[in-house]
Each structure stands twice: as C-alpha cells, then as structure tokens.
Protein backbone atom coordinates (compact mmCIF):
# COMPACT_ATOMS: atom_id res chain seq x y z
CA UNK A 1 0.00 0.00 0.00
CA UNK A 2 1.38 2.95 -0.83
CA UNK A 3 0.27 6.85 0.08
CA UNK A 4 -2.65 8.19 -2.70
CA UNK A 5 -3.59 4.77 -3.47
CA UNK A 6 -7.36 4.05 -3.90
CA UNK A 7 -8.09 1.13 -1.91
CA UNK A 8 -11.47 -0.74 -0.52
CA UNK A 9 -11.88 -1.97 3.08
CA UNK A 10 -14.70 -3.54 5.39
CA UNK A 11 -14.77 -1.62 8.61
CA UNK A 12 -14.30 -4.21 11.32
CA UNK A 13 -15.13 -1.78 14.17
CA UNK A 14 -15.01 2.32 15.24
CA UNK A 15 -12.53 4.26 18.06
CA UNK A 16 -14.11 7.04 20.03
CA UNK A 17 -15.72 8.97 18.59
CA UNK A 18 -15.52 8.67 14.84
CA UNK A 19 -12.51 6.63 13.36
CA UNK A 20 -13.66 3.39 11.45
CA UNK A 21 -10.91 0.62 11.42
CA UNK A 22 -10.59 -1.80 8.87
CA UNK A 23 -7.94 -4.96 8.03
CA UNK A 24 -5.83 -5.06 4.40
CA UNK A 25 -3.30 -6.91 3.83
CA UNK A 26 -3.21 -8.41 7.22
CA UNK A 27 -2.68 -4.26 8.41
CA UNK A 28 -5.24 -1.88 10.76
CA UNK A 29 -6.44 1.22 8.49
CA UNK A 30 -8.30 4.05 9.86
CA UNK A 31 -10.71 5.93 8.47
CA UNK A 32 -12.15 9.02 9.76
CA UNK A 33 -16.03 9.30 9.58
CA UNK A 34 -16.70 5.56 8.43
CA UNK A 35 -18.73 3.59 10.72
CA UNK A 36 -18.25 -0.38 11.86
CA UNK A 37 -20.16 -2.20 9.37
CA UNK A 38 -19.65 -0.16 5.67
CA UNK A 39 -17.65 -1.08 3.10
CA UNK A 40 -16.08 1.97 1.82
CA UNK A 41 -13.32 3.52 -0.33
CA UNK A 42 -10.78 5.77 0.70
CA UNK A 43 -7.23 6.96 -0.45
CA UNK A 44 -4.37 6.44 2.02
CA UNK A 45 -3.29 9.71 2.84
CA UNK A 46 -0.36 8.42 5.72
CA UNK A 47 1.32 5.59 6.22
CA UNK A 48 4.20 5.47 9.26
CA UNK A 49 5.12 2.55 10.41
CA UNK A 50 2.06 0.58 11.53
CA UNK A 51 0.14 3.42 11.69
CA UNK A 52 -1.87 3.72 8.36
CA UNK A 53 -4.32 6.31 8.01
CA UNK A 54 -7.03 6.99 4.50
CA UNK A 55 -9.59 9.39 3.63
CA UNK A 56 -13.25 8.44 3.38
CA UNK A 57 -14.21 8.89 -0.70
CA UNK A 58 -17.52 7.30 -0.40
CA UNK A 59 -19.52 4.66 0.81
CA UNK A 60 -19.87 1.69 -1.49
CA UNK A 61 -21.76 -0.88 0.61
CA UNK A 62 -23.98 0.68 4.00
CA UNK A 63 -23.73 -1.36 6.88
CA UNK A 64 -26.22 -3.98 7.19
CA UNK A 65 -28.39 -2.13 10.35
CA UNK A 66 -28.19 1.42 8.80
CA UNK A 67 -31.21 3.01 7.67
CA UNK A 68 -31.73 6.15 5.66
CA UNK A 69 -31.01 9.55 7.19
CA UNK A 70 -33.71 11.91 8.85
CA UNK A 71 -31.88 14.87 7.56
CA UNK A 72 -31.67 16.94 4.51
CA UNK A 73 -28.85 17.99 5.55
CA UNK A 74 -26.65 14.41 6.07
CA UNK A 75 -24.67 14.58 2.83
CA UNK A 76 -23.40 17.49 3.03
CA UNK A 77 -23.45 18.91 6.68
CA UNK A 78 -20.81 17.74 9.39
CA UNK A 79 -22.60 17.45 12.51
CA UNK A 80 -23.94 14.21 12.91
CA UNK A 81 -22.48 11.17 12.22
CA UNK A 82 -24.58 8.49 13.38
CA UNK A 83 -27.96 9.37 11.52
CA UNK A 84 -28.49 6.69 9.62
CA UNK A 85 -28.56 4.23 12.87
CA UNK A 86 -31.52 4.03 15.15
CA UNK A 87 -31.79 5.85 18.58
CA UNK A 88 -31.02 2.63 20.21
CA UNK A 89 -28.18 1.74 17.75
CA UNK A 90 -26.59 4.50 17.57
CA UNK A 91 -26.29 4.60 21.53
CA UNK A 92 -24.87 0.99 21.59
CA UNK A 93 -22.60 1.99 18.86
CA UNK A 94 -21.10 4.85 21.56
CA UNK A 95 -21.21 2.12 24.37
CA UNK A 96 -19.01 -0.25 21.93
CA UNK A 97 -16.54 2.56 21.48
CA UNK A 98 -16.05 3.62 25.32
CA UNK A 99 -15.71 -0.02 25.99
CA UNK A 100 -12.83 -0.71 23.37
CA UNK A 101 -11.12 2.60 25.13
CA UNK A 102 -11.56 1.21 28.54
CA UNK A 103 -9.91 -2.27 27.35
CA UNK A 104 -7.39 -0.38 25.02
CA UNK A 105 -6.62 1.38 28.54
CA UNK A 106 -5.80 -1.76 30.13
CA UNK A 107 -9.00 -0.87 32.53
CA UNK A 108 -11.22 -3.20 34.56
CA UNK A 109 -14.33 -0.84 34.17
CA UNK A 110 -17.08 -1.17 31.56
CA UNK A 111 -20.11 0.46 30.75
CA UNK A 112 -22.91 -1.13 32.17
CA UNK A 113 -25.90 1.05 32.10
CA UNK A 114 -26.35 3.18 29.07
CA UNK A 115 -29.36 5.96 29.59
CA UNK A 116 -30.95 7.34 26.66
CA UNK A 117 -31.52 11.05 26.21
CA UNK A 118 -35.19 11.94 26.72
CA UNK A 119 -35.49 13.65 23.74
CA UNK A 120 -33.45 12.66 20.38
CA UNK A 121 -34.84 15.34 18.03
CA UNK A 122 -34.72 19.37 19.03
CA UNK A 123 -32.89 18.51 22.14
CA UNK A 124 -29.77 21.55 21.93
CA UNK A 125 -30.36 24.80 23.43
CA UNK A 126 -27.45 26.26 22.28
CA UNK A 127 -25.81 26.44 18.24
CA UNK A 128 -23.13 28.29 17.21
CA UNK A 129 -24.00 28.89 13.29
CA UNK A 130 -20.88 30.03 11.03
CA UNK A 131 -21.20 32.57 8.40
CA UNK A 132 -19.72 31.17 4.74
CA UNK A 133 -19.98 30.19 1.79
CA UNK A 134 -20.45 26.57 0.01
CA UNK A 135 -17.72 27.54 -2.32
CA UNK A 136 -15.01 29.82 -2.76
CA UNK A 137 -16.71 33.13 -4.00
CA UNK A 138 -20.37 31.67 -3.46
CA UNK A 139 -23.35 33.16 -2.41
CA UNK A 140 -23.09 33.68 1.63
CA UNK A 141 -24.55 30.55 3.88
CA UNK A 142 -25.32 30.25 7.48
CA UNK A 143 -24.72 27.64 9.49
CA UNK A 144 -22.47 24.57 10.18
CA UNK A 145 -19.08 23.04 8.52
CA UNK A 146 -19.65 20.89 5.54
CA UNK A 147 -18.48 17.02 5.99
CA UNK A 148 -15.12 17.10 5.50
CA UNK A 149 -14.51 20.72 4.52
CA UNK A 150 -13.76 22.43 7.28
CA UNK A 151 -13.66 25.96 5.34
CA UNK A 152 -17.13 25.34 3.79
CA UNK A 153 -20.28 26.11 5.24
CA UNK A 154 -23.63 24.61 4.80
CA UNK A 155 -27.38 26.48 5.76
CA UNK A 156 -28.34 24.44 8.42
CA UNK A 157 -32.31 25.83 7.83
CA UNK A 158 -33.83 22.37 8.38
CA UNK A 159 -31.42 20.56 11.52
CA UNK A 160 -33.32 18.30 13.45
CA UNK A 161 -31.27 19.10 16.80
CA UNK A 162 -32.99 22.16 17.42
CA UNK A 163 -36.53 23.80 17.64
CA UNK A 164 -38.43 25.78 14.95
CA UNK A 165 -37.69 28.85 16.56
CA UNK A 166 -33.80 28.27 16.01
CA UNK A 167 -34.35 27.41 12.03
CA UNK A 168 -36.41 30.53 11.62
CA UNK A 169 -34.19 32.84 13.21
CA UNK A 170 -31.14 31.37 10.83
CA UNK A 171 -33.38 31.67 8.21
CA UNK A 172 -34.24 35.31 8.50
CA UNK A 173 -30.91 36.37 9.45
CA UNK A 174 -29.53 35.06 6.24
CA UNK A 175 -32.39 36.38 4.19
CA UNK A 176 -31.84 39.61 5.85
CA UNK A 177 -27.50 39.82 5.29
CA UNK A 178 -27.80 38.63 1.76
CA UNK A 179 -30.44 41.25 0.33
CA UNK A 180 -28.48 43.99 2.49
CA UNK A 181 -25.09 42.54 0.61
CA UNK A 182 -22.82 42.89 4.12
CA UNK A 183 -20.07 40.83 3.50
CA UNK A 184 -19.05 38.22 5.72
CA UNK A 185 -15.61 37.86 7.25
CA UNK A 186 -12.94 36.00 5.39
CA UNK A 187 -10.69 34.24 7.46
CA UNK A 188 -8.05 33.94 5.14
CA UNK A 189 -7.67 38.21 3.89
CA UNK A 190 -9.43 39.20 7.31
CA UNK A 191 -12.05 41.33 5.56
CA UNK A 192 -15.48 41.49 5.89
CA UNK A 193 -18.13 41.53 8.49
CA UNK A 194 -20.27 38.72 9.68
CA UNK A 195 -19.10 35.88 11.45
CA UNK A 196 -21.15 33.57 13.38
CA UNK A 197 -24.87 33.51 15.01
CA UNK A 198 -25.16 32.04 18.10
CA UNK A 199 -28.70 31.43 19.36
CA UNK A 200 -29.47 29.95 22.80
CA UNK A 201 -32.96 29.04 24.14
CA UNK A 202 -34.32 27.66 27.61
CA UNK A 203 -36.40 24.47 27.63
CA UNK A 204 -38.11 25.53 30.69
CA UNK A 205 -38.53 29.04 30.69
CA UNK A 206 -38.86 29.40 26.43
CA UNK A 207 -36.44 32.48 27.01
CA UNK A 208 -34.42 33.47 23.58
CA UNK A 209 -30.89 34.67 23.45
CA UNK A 210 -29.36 35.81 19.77
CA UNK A 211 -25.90 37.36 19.61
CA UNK A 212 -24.71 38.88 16.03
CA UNK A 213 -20.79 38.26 16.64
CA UNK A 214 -19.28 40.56 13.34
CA UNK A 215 -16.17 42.90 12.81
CA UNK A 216 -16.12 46.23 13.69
CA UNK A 217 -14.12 47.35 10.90
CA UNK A 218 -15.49 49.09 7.44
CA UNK A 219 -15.40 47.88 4.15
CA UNK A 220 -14.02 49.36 1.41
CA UNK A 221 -17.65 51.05 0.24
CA UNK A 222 -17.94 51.79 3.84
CA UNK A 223 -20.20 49.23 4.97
CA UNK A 224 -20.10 48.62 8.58
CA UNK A 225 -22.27 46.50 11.07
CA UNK A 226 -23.32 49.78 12.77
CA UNK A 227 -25.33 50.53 9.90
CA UNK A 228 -27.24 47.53 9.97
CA UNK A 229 -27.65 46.68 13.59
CA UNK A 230 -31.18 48.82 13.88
CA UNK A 231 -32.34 46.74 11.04
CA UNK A 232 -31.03 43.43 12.68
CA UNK A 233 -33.18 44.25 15.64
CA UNK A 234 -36.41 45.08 14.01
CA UNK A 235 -36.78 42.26 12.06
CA UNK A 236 -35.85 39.92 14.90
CA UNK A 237 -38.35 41.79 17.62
CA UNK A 238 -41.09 41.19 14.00
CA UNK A 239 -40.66 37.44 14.64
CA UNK A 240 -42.11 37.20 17.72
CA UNK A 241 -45.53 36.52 16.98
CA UNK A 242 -43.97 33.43 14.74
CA UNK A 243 -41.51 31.96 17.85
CA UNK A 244 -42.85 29.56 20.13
CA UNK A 245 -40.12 31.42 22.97
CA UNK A 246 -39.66 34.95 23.92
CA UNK A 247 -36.78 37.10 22.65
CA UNK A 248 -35.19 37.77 26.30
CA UNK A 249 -31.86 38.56 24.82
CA UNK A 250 -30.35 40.50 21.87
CA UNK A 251 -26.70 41.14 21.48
CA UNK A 252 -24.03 42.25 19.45
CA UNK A 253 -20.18 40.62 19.92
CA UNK A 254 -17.68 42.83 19.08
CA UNK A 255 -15.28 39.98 17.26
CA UNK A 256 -12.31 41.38 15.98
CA UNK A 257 -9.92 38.25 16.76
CA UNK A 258 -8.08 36.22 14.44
CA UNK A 259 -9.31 32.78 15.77
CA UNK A 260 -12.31 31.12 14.43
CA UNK A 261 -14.19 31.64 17.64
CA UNK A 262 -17.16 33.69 19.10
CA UNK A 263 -15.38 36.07 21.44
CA UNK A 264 -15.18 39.37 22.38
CA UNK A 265 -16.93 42.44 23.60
CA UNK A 266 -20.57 42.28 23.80
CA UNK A 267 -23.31 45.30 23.70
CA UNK A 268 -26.98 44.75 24.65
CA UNK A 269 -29.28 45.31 22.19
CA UNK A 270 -32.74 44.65 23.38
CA UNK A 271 -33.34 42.98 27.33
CA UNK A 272 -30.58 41.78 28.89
CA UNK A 273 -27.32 39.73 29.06
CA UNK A 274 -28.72 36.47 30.14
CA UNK A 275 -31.32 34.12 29.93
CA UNK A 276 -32.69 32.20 32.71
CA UNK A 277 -33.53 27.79 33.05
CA UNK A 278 -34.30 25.67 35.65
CA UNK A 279 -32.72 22.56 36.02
CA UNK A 280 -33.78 19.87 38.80
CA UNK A 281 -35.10 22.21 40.64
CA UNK A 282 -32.69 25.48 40.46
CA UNK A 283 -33.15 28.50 38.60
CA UNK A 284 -29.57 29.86 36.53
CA UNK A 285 -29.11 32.41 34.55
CA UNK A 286 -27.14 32.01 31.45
CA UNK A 287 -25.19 34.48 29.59
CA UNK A 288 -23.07 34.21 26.52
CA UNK A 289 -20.16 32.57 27.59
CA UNK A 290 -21.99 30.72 30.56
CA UNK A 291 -20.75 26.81 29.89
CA UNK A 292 -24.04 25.48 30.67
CA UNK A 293 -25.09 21.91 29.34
CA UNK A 294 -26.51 21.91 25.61
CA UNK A 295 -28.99 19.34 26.20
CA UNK A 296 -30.73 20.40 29.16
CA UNK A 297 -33.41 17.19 29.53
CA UNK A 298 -29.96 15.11 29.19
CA UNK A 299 -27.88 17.46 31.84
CA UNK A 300 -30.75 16.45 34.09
CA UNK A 301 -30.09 12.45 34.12
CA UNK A 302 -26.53 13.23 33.55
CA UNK A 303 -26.49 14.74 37.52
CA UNK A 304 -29.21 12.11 38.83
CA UNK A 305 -26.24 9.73 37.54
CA UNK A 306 -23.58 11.52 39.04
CA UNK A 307 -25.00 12.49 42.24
CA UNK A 308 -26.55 8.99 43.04
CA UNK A 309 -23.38 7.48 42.69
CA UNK A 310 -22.07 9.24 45.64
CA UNK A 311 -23.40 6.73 48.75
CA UNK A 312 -24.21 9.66 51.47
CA UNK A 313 -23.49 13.14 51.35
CA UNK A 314 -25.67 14.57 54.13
CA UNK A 315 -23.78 16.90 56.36
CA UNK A 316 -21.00 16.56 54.29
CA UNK A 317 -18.06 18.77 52.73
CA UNK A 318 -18.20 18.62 49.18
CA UNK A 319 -15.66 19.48 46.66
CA UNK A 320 -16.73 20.29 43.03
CA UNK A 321 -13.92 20.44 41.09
CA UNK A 322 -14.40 22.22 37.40
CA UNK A 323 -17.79 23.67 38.57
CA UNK A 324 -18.36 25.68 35.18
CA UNK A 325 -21.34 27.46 36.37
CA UNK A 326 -21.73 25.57 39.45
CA UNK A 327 -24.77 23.14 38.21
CA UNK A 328 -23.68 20.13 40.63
CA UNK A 329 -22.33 21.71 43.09
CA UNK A 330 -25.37 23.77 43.54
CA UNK A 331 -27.76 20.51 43.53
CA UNK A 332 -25.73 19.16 45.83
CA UNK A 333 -25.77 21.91 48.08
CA UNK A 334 -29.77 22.23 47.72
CA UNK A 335 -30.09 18.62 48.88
CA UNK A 336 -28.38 18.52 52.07
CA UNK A 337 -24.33 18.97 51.67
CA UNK A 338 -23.22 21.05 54.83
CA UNK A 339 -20.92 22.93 52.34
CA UNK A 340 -19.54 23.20 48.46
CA UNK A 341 -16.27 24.30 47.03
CA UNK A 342 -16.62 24.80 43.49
CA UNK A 343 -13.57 25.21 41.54
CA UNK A 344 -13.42 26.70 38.22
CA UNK A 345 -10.51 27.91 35.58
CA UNK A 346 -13.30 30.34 33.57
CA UNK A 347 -13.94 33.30 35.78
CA UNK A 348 -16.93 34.45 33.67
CA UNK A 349 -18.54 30.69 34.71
CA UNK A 350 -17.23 31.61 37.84
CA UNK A 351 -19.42 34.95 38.65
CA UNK A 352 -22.33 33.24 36.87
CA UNK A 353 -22.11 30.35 40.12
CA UNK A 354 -22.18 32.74 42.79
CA UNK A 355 -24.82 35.23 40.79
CA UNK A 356 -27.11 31.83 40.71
CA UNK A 357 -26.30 30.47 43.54
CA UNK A 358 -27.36 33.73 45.66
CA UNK A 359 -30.27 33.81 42.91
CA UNK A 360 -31.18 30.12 44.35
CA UNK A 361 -30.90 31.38 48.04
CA UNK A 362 -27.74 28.84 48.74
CA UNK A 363 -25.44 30.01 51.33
CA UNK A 364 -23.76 26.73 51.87
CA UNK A 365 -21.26 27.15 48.58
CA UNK A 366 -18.66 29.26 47.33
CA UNK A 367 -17.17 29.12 44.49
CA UNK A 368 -13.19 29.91 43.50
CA UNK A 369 -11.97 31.06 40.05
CA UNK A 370 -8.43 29.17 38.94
CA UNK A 371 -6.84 26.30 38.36
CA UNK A 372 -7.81 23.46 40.24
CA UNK A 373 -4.49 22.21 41.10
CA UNK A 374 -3.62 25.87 42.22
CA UNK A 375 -6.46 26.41 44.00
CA UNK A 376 -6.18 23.50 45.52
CA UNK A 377 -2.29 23.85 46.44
CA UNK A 378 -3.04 26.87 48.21
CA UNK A 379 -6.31 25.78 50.15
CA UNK A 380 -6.82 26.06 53.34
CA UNK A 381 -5.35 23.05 55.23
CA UNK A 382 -8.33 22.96 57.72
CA UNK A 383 -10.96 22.90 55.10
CA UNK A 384 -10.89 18.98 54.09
CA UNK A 385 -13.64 17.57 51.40
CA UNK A 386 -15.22 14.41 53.01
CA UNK A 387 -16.73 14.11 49.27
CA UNK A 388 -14.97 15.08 45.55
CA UNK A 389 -17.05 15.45 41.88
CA UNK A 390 -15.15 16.02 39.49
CA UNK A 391 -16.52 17.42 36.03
CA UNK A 392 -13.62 18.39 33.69
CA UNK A 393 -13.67 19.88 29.99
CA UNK A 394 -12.44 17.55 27.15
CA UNK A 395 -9.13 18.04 28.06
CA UNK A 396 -9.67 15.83 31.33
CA UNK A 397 -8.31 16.40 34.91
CA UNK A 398 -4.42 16.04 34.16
CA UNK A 399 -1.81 14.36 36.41
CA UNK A 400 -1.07 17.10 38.68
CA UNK A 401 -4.75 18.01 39.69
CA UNK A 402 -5.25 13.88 39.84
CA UNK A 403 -2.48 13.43 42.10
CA UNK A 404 -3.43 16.70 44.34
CA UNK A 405 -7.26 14.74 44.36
CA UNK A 406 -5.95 11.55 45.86
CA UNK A 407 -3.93 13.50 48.06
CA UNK A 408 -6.72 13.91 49.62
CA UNK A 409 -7.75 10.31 50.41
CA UNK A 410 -11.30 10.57 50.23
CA UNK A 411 -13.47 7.63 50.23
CA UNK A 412 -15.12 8.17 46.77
CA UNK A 413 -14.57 10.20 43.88
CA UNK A 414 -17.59 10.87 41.00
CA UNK A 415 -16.28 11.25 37.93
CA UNK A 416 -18.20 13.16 34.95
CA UNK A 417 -16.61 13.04 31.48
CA UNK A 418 -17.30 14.49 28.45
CA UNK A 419 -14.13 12.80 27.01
CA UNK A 420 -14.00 8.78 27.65
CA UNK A 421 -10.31 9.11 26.33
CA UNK A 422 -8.89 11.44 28.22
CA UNK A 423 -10.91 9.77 31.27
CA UNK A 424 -8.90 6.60 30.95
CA UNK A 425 -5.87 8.44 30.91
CA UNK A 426 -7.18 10.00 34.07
CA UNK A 427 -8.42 6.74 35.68
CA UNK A 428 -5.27 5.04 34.72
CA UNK A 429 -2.90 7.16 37.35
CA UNK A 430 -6.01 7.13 40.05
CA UNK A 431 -5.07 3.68 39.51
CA UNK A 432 -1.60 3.76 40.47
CA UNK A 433 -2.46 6.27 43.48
CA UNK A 434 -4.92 3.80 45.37
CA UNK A 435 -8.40 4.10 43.69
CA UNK A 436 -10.44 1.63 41.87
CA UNK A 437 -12.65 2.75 39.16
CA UNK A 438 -16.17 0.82 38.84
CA UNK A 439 -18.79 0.24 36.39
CA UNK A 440 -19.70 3.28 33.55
CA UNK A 441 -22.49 4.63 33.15
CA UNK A 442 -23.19 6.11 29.75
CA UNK A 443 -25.47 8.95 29.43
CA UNK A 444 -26.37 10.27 25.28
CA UNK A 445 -26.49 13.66 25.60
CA UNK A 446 -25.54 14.08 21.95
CA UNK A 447 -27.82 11.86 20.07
CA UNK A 448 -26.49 11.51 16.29
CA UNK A 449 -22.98 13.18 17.14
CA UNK A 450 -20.37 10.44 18.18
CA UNK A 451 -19.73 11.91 21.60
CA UNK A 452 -20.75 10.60 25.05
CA UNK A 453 -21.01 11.10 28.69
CA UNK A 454 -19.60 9.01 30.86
CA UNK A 455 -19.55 8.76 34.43
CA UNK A 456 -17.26 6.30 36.95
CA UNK A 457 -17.30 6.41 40.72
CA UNK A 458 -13.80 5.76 42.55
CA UNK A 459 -13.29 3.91 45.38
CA UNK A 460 -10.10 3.94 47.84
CA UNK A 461 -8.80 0.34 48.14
CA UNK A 462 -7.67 -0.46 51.71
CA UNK A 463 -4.27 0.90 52.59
C-alpha cells in the first residue's frame, strides 16, 4: 500500500468517537467518519510505520443495520455522524466505542448502564452557526461546517437538533445579510463583516438569546455593522408573533480576533445579558459565555447519575472540582451537603455560580476562580472535602490536579466526562495512586454526534 492509493476496506469496528478501522493486507487502516459495518473507499493519505491512516471517498456498501437519514442535511453537513442508525443503535454503537477505550486502557471498568436522552430530536439549546460560503466566492450561507470541509459552510435551515424557533431565526438572518449585501468575514484576507450567530434558548422558561458576533471594521464602500444593527433588531423583535419562545436577549459581539471563535466584547441590544432555566429544581441564569449543558433534559439524568453514585453526602463537605457554572455543586448543596467548594478555571462561569447560587438562596457554597491544582495547592489546610465530583472539559483532569485529588484520600470520587479518552488516561494514574474505578455509566447527551457522557465512581482500596 502505498500513500494516494485508492483502496477498498470492510470496517471491522469504530474508536471514540468517529474513526472506522478496517484490516488489508493483514494491516489496521483508519478511516475518519466511516462507521463499523460499511464497506467503503478511501485513499491512504499516511502511512508510518504501523500506523496507516485513509480518507473516506464514499460509501460503497452501508452497513447492514443502517437506515436512511432523517436529515436533509446528512450529505453534506458535518454534525452528525450516526444518523443513519436508530436511537437505540446508535447509543450501543457509543457504548461499543467507550468499551474498546476502557480495554485499550488496560482498565477493569465497563459500561454497564447506558441511559438514553429523553429527547433525540430538538434537544440543543445552544448552536453556534458560522457565516460562509459553500464555495469559494459563493453566495453567503449560514450555518455549520460541511463534511469534511472544514472551510465550507452549509445552511443548516432544516437541523433536526434544534426547535423551529432556532431554524427561523437562521433563516431570516440570512435572508436579511444577503439582500443587504454585508459581507461576511474572510478568514483567510481578514475582511469582511459577519461571522457567526449564536442562538441559545431555555427548555423551561422558552427564554431566547441571539448574539450577532461581526467585525467592527469598514469595508471598502464603507459598509459597517453599525449601519445595519437597527435593522437586525427590528426584524428579529417582528418574529415574535412566529416563535414559540420569547426574545429575552439580543446582542451584538464585538469579534475582531483572528481565531475562528465567538469572542469578544458584547453590547446589549434589546433585554438583557442572560437568559434564565431551571434545572432539577434550580433556577440559573445564562449568559453568553456561561458553559451550561446543551442538552438540558440530558444534563438532568446526567447529575441524577452523578450524584446517586455518591453513597451519602448529608452533612458533608463537598468538593466540586471544574464547577463551570456551578450546576452540581449547587444541587448538591440544595439537597443537604453542609458545604460546596466549586472550583473553576473560567472566571466568567465563575461569577455566573455565585450570581445563581445567591439567585437560588444557597449560602452553603462558594465558588473559586483558577486552576484546580492551584487552588487547591493553596487551600486552606483545615478545610478537608469528606466528598470530591469532578466534572472536567475535554481536556480531562491532568496528572497534577489527579495526584493533588488523591492527596486527599477521600473515600469516593464521582467522575463526569465528556471525554472517555482522556478519562482513561485520568483513571489510569487514580489507579496507580490507590483508587479503583467501577462500572460506567453512559449517558447520550448528543444523540447523532459520536460523543458521550460518561460517568465512573472511585473507590479507595484499603491501605
């Protein structure tokens, strides 16, 4: 086999969270975006050692259990991998993959209780929607990455992840852009305006947030987004009577960085800087760049998982350990801790924790913004957790912060993952430092995307 050859290969199985393996010639190739069960063909693209990697050119045989996709968008949008599977396989699909990591890992654990999200269709509250084009020099689109071309972007005006209130507003903010002829931004030259839409709404509450994130430089015929901004805002107040949810929150982000990201400064346009959702039981309020769970049914079972893993916490000192906005740590301060430490890097997710928990009456948690193993380092010796959740981002806890955690010596440990692979590398030196992981619960808060939640309770062995 040699690199740009065209070759054809039965995918034997998939690693997390969307590589398809296959055997030729007696050697493992991986394909990105195949799935356990096609027969596809690809062009090897790198080849080192034992390592041989192809490209995905098209399917030429679907696996025996797919079905056809739900989505208009499937062939060319890249957010969801797993449509043509049913709910149920697609979920046991994500179970097979955490599993093969576990035993890859050289772990005991498995996953043995996999919990379905309660809804599979409309479930997001939050999309970040890219401004583009299909092509280079196209007309302008709105909406997500096209498979495989991360530079192209696809209108996203029919996705199935998110309400009709979502597709209309991305459908009227295009319509609106493109007969107004406001450039969007090009990455490459840095010129032009628009950039990305991000649109967040509360399942409970039906409360609306839309930010506009766009330069704030001028064109050459002296377009800016200052010109248009009055115009945004009236016909986005005029869709009200056609939304299902209220338009709470109207914002403009200043977004003048280099990076493909939605940051910056942001200016209120209409209400205010937040929206608010319940979640078992709590009110928060959410702002922009509030990390708050996307699936908000799922975040639900995702805690009831977490927190009833943890045997008695009544009375108890409670350490939660990348809080984010201080969801767990907050429920388990409503039901009975004696006191929570939240611990967060993001000091905007920070201020959100203590707004909310004040908001929910809570005087039994603080929260601290900085690194955990910093934070922790320079702790107060007297104040000891009897109980630790930890609930890291994808990069996972690292070996510092897991050693400073067993340093501790606490009986159990809950671990929340968004990452399975970076949780067996965590698991793996909790291992070596006196704690046993057991079973996994699985929780799909991402139907149709490959990703997963996990969660593992540790126990201390004996010394």
């Amino acid at each position: 086999m040699k690199k740009g050859e065209v070759i054809e290969l039965f995918v034997d199985y998939n690693l997390y969270p969307n590589v398809g393996v296959g055997i030729v010639d007696g050697k493992r190739v991986r394909v990105k975006g195949a799935l356990r069960g096609q027969r596809v063909r690809c062009r090897l693209s790198k080849k080192r050692g034992d390592r041989i990697e192809a490209r995905l050119i098209d399917v030429a045989e679907p696996a025996s259990d797919e079905q056809p996709s739900f989505c208009e968008h499937y062939e060319v949008c890249g957010g969801c991998m797993l449509q043509t599977f049913s709910a149920e396989t697609q979920l046991a699909h994500k179970v097979d993959m955490v599993n093969r990591l576990f035993e890859n890992a050289g772990l005991e654990s498995r996953v043995t209780e996999a919990i379905e999200s309660p809804e599979v269709f409309e479930y997001r509250n939050k999309m970040e929607f890219s401004f583009g084009d299909m092509e280079k020099g196209g007309a302008m689109t709105l909406g997500m990455h096209r498979k495989g071309h991360h530079h192209d972007v696809v209108t996203v005006d029919h996705c199935h992840l998110v309400d009709a209130d979502y597709r209309l507003i991305l459908e009227r903010t295009l319509d609106f852009f493109t007969a107004l002829e406001v450039p969007k931004y090009n990455k490459f030259s840095h010129g032009g305006i628009l950039r990305h839409l991000v649109v967040r709404k509360a399942k409970a509450t039906g409360e609306i947030m839309v930010a506009l994130s766009a330069t704030t430089q001028h064109t050459e015929d002296g377009k800016s987004i200052d010109r248009y901004l009055a115009g945004f805002l009236e016909m986005l107040l005029g869709l009200e009577p056609e939304l299902s949810g209220k338009l709470t929150s109207i914002m403009q982000i200043k977004n003048d960085g280099l990076g493909d990201v939605v940051a910056g400064e942001t200016v209120v346009l209409h209400g205010r800087d937040y929206i608010e959702e319940m979640l078992s039981g709590l009110r928060f309020k959410i702002t922009l760049y509030s990390f708050f769970q996307t699936n908000t049914l799922g975040a639900e079972k995702l805690y009831e998982a977490a927190i009833g893993r943890i045997s008695d916490f009544e009375g108890k000192v409670c350490f939660d350990l990348f809080s984010g906005t201080g969801t767990i740590g907050q429920i388990l301060a409503l039901n009975g801790a004696s006191h929570v430490v939240g611990v967060e890097l993001v000091e905007d997710a920070v201020r959100s924790a203590r707004e909310n928990a004040a908001f929910n009456g809570l005087s039994n948690c603080e929260f601290i913004a900085g690194d955990v193993f910093k934070v922790l380092s320079g702790m107060d010796e007297a104040l000891l957790p009897d109980v630790i959740v930890l609930d890291p981002p994808r990069a996972g806890v690292g070996e510092n912060a897991v050693r400073k955690v067993a340093s501790y010596g606490v009986e159990e440990i809950v671990y929340v993952s968004c990452n399975p692979k970076t949780l067996t590398e965590d698991l793996r030196i909790f291992e070596q430092l006196g704690y046993h992981a057991g079973d996994v619960t699985a929780v799909d808060m991402f139907p149709w995307a490959g990703h997963v939640e996990t969660v593992v309770k540790l126990q201390r062995r004996n010394p």
